[in-house]
Structure formats: structure tokens, C-alpha cells
PDB file of N, CA and C in Angstrom:
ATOM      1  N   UNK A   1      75.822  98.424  74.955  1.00  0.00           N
ATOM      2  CA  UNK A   1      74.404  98.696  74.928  1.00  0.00           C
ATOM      3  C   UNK A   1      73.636  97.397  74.755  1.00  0.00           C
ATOM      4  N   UNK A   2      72.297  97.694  75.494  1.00  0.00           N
ATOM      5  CA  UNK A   2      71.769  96.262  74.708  1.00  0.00           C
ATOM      6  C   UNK A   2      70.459  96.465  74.089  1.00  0.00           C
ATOM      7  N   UNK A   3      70.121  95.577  73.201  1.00  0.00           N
ATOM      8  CA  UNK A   3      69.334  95.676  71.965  1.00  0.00           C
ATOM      9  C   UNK A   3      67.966  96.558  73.254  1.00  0.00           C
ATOM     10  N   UNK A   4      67.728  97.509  71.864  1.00  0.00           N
ATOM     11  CA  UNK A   4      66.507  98.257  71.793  1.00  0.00           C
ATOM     12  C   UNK A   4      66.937 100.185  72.614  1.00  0.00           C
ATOM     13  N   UNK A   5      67.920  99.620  73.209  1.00  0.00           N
ATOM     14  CA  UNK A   5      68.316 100.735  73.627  1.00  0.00           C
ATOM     15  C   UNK A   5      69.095 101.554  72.572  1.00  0.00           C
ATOM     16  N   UNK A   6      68.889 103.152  72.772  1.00  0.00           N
ATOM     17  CA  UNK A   6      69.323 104.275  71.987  1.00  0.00           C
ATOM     18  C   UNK A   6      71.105 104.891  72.704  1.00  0.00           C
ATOM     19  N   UNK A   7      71.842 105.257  71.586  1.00  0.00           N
ATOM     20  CA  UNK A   7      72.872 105.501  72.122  1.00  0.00           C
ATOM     21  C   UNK A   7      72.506 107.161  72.876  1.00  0.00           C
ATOM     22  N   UNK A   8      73.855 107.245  73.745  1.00  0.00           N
ATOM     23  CA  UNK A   8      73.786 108.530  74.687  1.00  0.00           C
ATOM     24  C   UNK A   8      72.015 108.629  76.186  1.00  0.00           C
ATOM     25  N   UNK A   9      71.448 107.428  76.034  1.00  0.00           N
ATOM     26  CA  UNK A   9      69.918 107.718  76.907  1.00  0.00           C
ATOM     27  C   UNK A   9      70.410 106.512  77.776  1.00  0.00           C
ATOM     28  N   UNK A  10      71.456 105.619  78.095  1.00  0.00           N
ATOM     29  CA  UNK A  10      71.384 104.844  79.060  1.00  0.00           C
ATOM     30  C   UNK A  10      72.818 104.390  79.237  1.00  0.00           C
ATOM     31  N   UNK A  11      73.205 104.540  80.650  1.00  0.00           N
ATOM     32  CA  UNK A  11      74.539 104.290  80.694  1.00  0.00           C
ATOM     33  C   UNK A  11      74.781 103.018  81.755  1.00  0.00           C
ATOM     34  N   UNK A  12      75.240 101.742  81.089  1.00  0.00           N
ATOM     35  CA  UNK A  12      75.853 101.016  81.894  1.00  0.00           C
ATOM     36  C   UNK A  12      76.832 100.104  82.663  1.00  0.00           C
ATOM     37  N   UNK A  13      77.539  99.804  83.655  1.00  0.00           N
ATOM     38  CA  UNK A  13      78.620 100.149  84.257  1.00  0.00           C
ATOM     39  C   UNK A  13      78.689  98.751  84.793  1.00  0.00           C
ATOM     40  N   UNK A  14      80.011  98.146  84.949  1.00  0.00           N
ATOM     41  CA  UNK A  14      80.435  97.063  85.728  1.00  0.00           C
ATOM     42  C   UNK A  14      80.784  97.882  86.770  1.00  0.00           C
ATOM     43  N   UNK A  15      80.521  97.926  87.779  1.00  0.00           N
ATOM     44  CA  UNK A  15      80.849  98.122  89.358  1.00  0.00           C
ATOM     45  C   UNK A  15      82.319  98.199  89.846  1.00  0.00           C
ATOM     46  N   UNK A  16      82.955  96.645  89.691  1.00  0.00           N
ATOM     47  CA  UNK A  16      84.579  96.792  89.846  1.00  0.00           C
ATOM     48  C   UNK A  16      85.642  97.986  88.852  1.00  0.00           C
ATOM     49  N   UNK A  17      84.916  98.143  87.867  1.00  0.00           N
ATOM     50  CA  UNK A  17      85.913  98.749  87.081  1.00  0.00           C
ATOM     51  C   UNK A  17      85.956  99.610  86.776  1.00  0.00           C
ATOM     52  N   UNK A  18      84.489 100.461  87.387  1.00  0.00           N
ATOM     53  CA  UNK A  18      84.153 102.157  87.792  1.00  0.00           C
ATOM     54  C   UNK A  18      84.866 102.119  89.044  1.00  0.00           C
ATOM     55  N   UNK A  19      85.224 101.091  90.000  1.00  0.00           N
ATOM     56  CA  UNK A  19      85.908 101.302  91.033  1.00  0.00           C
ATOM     57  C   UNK A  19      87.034 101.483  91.288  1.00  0.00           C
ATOM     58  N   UNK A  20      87.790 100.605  90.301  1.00  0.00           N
ATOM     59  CA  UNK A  20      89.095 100.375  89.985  1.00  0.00           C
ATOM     60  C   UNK A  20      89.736 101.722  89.174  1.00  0.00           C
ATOM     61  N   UNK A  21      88.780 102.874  88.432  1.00  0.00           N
ATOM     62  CA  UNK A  21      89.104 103.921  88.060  1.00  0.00           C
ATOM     63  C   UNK A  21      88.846 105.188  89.298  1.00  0.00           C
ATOM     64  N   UNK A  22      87.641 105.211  89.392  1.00  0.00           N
ATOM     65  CA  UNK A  22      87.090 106.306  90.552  1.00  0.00           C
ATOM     66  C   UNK A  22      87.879 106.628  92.067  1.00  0.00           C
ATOM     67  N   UNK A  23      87.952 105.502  92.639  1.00  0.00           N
ATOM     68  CA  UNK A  23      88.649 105.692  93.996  1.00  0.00           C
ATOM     69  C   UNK A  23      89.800 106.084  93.805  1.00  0.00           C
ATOM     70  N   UNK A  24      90.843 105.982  93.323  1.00  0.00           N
ATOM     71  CA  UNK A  24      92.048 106.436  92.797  1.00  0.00           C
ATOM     72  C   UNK A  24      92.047 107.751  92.198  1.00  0.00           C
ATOM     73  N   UNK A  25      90.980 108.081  91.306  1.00  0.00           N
ATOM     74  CA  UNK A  25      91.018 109.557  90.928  1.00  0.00           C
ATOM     75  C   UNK A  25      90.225 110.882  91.960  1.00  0.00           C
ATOM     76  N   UNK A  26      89.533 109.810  92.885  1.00  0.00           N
ATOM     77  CA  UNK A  26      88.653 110.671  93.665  1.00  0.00           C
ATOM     78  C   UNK A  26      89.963 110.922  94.965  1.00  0.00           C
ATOM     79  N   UNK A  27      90.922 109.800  95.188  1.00  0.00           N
ATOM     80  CA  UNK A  27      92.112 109.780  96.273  1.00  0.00           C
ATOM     81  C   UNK A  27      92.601 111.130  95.937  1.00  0.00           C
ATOM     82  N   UNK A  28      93.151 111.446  94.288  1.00  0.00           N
ATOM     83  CA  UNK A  28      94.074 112.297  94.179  1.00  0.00           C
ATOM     84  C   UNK A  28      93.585 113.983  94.919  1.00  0.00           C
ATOM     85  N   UNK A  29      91.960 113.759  94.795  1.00  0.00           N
ATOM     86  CA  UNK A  29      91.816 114.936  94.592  1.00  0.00           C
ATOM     87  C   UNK A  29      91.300 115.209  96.252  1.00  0.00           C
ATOM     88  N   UNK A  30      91.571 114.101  97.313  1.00  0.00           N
ATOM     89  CA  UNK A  30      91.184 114.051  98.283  1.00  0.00           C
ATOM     90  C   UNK A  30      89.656 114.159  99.059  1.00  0.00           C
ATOM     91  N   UNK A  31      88.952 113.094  98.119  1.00  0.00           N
ATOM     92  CA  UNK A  31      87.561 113.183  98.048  1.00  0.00           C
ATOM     93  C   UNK A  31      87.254 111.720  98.966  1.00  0.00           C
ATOM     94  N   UNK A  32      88.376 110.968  98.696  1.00  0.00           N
ATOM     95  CA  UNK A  32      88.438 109.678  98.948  1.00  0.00           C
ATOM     96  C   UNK A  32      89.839 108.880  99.822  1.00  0.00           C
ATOM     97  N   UNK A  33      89.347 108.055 100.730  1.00  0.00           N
ATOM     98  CA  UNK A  33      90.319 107.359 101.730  1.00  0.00           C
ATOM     99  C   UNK A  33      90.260 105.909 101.868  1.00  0.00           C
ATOM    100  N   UNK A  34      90.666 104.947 101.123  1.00  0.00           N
ATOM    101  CA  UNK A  34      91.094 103.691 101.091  1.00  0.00           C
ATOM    102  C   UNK A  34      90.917 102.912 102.245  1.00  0.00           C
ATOM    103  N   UNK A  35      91.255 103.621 103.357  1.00  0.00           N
ATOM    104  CA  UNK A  35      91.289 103.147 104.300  1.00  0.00           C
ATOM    105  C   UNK A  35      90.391 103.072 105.219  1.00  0.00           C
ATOM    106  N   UNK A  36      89.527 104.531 105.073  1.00  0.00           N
ATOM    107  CA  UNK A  36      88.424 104.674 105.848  1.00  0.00           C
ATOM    108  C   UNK A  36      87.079 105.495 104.902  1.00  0.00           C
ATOM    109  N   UNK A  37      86.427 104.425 103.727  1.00  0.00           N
ATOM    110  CA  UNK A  37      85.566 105.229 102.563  1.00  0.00           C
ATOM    111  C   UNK A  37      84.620 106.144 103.012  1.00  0.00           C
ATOM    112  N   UNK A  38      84.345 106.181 104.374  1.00  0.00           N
ATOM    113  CA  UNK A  38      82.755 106.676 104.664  1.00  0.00           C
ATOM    114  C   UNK A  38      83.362 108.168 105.428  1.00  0.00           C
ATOM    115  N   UNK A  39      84.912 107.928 105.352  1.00  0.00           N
ATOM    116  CA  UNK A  39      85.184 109.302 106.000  1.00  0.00           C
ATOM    117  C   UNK A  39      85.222 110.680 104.835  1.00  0.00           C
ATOM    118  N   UNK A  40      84.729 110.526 103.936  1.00  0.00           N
ATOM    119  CA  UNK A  40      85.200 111.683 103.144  1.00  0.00           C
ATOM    120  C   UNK A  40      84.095 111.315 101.848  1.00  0.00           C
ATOM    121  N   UNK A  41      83.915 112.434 101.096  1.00  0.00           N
ATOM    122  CA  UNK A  41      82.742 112.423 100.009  1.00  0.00           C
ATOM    123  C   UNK A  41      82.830 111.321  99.052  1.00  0.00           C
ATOM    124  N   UNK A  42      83.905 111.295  98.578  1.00  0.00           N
ATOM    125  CA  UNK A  42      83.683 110.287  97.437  1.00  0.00           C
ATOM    126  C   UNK A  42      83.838 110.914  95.849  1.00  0.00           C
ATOM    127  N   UNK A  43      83.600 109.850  95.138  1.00  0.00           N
ATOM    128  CA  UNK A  43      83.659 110.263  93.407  1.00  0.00           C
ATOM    129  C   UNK A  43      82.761 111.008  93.097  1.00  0.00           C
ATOM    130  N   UNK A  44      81.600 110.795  93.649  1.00  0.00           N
ATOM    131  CA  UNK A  44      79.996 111.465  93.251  1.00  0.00           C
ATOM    132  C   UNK A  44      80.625 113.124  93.420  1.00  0.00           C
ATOM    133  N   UNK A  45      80.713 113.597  94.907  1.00  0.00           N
ATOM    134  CA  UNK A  45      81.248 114.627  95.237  1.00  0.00           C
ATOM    135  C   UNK A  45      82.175 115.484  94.010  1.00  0.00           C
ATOM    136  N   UNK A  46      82.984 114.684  93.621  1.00  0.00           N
ATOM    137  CA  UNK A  46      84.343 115.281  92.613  1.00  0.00           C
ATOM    138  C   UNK A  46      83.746 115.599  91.355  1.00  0.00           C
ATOM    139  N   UNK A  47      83.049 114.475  91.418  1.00  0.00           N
ATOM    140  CA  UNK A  47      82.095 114.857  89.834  1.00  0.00           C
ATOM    141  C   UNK A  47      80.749 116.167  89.827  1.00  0.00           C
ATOM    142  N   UNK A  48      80.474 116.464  90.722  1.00  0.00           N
ATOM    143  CA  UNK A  48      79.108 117.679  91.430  1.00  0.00           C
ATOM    144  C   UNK A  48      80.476 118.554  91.252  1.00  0.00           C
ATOM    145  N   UNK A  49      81.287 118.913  91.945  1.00  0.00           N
ATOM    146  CA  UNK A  49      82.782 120.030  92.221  1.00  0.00           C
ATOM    147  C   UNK A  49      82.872 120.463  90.966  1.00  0.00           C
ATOM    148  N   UNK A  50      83.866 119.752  89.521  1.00  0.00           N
ATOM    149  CA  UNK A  50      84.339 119.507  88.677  1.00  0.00           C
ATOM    150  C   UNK A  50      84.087 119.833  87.561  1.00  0.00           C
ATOM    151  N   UNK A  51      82.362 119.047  87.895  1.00  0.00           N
ATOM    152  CA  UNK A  51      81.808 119.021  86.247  1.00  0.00           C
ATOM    153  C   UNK A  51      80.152 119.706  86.097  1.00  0.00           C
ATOM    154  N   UNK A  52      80.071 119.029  87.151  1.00  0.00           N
ATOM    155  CA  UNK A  52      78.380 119.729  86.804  1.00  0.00           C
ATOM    156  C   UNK A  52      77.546 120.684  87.764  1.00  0.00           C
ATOM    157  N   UNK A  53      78.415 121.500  88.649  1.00  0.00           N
ATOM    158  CA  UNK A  53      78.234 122.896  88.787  1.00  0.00           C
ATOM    159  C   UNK A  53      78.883 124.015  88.004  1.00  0.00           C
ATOM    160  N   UNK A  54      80.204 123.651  87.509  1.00  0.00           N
ATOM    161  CA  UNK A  54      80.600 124.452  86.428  1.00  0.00           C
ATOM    162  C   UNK A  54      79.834 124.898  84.918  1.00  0.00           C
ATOM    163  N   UNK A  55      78.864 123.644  84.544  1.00  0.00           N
ATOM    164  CA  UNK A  55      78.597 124.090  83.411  1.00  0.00           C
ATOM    165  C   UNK A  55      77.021 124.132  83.831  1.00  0.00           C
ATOM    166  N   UNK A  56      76.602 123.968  84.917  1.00  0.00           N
ATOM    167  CA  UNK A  56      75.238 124.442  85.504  1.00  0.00           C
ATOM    168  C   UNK A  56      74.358 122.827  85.301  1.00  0.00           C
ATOM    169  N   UNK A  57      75.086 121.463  85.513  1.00  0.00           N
ATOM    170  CA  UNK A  57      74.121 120.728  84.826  1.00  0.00           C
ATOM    171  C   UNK A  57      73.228 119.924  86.234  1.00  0.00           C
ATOM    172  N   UNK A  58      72.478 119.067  85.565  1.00  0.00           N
ATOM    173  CA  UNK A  58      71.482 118.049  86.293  1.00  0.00           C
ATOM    174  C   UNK A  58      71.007 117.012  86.038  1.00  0.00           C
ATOM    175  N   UNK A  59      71.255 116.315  86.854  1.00  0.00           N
ATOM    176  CA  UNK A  59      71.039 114.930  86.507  1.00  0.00           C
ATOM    177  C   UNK A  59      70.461 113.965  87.626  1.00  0.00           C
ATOM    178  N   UNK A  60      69.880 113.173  87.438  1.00  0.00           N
ATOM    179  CA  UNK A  60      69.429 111.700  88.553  1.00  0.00           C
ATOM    180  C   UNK A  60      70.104 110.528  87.859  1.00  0.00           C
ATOM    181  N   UNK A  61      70.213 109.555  89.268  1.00  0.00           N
ATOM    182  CA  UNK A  61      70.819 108.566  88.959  1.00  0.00           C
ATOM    183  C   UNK A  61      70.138 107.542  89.936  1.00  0.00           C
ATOM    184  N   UNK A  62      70.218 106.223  89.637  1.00  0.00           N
ATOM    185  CA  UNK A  62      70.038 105.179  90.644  1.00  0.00           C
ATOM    186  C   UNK A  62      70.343 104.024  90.343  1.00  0.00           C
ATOM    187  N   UNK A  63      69.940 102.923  91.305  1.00  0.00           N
ATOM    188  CA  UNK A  63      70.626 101.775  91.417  1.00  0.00           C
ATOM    189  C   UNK A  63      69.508 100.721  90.863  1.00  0.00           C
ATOM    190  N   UNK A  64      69.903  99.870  90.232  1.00  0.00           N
ATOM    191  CA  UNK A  64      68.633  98.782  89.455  1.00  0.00           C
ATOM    192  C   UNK A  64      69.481  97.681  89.150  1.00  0.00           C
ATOM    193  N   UNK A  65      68.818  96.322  89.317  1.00  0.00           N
ATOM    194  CA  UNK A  65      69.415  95.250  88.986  1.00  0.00           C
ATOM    195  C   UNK A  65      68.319  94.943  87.479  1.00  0.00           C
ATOM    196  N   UNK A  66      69.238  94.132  86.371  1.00  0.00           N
ATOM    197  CA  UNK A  66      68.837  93.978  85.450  1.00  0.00           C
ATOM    198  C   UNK A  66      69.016  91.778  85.061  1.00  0.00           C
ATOM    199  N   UNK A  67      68.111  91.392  84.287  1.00  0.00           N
ATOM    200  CA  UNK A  67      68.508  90.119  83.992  1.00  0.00           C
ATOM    201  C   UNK A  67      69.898  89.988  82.674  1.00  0.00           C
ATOM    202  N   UNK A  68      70.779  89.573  82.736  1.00  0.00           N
ATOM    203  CA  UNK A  68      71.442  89.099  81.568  1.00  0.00           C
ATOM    204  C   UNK A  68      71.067  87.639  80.666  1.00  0.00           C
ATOM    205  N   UNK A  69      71.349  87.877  79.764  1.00  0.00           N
ATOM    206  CA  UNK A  69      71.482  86.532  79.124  1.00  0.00           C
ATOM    207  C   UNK A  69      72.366  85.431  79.498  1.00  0.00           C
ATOM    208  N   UNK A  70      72.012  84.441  79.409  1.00  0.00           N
ATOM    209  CA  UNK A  70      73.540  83.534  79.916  1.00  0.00           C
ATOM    210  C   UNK A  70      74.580  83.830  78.555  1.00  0.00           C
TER     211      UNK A  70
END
């Protein structure tokens, strides 16, 4: 987290290492193709399937670049 922010209201993610988990779990479940990514849904997909039509949920998400500190 970084200062000023509240726990559970902001979630953020290194890119490689949501990747390095996701594509592999999205492969198993055949959401996802290594070889050809744009042929098949993806992680997003598995996670809508899985998790948040089952318990009825909703959510937005998007993409933002932020400054770090050195």
C-alpha cells in the first residue's frame, strides 16, 4: 500500500507477476493459449465464470499509470 491509502479500497499489482500466476491458471481451465492469447477469453473471463457471478458480485476496473518514488 502506499501512504494515505486505506486497506481493502485499492489494489495494486506488478503486471509480470499477475502474469506469471494468471495465464497458467486461466491455461488450466482453458480460458487461455500461450501460443495464440487473443484466441480465447482470458483470466478476466475465469474470474466473471468462477467468482463473481456465483456470488452475484460487481465491480470496475482500469488501467492508470502512477509516479513512484525513486
Amino acid at each position: 500500500m502506499k501512504p494515505g491509502e486505506e486497506p481493502g479500497k485499492v489494489l495494486h499489482y506488478q503486471t509480470f507477476g499477475m502474469n506469471a500466476l494468471c495465464h497458467p491458471i486461466a491455461c488450466c481451465y482453458g480460458h487461455y493459449d500461450s501460443h495464440n492469447p487473443g484466441r480465447l477469453p482470458g483470466f478476466g473471463r475465469l474470474i466473471e465464470e468462477r467468482i463473481r457471478h456465483p456470488i452475484g458480485g460487481t465491480w470496475t476496473w482500469g488501467y492508470s499509470n502512477f509516479e513512484l518514488p525513486p
